[in-house]
Protein backbone atom coordinates (compact mmCIF):
# COMPACT_ATOMS: atom_id res chain seq x y z
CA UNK A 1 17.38 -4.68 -14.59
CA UNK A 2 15.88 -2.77 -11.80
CA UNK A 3 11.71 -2.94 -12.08
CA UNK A 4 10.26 0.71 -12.73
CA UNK A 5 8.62 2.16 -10.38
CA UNK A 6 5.99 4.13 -11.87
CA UNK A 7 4.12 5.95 -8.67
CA UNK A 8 5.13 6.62 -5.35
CA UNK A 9 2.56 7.99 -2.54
CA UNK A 10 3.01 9.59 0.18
CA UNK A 11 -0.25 9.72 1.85
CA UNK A 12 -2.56 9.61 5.28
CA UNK A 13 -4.91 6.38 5.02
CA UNK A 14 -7.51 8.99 4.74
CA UNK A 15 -7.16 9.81 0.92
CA UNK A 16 -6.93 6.09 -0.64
CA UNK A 17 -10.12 7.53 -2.80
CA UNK A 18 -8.12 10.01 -4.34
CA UNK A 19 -5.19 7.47 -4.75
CA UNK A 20 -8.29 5.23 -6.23
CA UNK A 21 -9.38 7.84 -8.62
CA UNK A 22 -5.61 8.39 -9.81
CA UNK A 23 -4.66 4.94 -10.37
CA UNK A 24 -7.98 4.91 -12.82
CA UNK A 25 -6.88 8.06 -14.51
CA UNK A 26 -3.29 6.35 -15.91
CA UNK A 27 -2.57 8.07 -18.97
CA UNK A 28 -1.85 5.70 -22.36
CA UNK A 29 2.13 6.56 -21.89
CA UNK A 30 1.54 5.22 -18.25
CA UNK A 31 -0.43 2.10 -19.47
CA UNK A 32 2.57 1.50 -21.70
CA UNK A 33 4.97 1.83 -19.64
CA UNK A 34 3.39 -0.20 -16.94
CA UNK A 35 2.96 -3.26 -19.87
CA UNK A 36 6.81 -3.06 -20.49
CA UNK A 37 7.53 -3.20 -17.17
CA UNK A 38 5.18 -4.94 -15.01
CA UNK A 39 5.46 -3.09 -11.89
CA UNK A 40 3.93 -0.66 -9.48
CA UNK A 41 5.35 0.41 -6.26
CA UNK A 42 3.28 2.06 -4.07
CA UNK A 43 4.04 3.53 -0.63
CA UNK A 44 1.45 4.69 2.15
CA UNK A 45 1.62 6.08 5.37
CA UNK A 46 -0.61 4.80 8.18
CA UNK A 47 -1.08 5.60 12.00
CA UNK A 48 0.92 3.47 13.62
CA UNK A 49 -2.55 1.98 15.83
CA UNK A 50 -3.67 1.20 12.66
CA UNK A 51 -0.51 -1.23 12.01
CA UNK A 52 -1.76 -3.90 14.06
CA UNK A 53 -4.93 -4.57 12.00
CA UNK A 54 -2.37 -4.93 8.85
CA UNK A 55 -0.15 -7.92 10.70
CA UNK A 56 -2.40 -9.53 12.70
CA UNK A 57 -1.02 -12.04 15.34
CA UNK A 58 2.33 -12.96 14.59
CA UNK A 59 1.77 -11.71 10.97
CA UNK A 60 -1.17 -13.90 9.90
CA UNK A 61 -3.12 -10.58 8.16
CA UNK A 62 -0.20 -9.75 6.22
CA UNK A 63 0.05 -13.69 5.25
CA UNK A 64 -3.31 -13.61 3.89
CA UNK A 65 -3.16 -10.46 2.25
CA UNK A 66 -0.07 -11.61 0.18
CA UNK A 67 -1.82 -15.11 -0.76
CA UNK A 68 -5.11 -13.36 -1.86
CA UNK A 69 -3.31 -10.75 -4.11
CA UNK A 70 -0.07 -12.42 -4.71
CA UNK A 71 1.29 -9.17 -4.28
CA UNK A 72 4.29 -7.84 -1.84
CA UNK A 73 3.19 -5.48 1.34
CA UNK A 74 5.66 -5.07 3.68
CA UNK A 75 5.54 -2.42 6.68
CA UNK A 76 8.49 -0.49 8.63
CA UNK A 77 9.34 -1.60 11.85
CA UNK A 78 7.43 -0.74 15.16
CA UNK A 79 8.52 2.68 16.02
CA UNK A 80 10.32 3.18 12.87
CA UNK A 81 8.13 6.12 11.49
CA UNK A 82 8.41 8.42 8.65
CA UNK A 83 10.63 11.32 9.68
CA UNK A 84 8.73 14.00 11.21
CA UNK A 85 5.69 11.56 12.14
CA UNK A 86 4.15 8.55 14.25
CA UNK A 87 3.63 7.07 11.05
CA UNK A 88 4.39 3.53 9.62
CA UNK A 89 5.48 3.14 5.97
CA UNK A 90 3.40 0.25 4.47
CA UNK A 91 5.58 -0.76 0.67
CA UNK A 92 2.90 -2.20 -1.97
CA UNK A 93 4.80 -4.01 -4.48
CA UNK A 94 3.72 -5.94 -7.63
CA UNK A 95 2.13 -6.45 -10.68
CA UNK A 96 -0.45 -3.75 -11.81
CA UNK A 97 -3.54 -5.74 -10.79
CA UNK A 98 -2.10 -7.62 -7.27
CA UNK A 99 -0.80 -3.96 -6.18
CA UNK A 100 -4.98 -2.06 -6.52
CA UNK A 101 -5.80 -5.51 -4.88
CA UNK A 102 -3.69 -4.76 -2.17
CA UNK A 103 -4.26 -1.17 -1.85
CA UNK A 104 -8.17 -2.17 -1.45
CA UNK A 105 -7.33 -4.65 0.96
CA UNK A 106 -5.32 -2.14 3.15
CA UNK A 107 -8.38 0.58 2.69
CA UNK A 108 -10.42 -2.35 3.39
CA UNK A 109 -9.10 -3.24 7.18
CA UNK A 110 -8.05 -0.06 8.02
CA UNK A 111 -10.90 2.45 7.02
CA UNK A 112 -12.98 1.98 9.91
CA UNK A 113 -10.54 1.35 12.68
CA UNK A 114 -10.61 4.66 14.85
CA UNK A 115 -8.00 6.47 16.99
CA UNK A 116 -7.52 5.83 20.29
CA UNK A 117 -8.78 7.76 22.66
């Protein structure tokens, strides 16, 4: 059967601490549900400059981000942006605990990157 996908975000890079602060504020139903299931799919939006620190050259980032959280993270295309935006979607896949570890990792390589001028 299909996995459940119990939240999906929309969000700028610049609110993972309010992502943070919801993922620690599951209700017991949520808990629950996430034990039966063993799934969260999360999915961010990120500048697209910021996509580069994600994949690193010829994808070794993303290689070691899946290995340390054995977790899925995938990102849209170059150029293929969220309608409406010049925004990459970046998919978190995984178990409960590999997909925070991911989402910390992202926040973690991306939070003090800054636009280009």
């Amino acid at each position: 059967s299909e996995p459940l996908t119990i939240y999906t975000w929309y969000i700028a890079c610049h609110i993972f601490t309010a992502l943070f602060a919801a993922l620690s504020t599951m209700t017991e139903a949520d808990s629950s549900r996430l034990a039966q299931t063993g799934s969260v799919t999360v999915k961010v939006l990120i500048p697209n400059y910021l996509a580069g620190a994600l994949i690193g050259k010829g994808g070794e980032e993303l290689n070691i981000i899946r290995k340390q959280t054995g977790g899925i993270i995938k990102l849209s295309q170059n150029k293929a942006y969220y309608p409406g935006t010049d925004e990459r979607v970046v998919l978190i896949k995984g178990r409960p605990d590999s997909a925070f570890a991911l989402l910390k990792l992202v926040h973690s390589k991306i939070r003090t990157r800054k636009a280009p001028p």
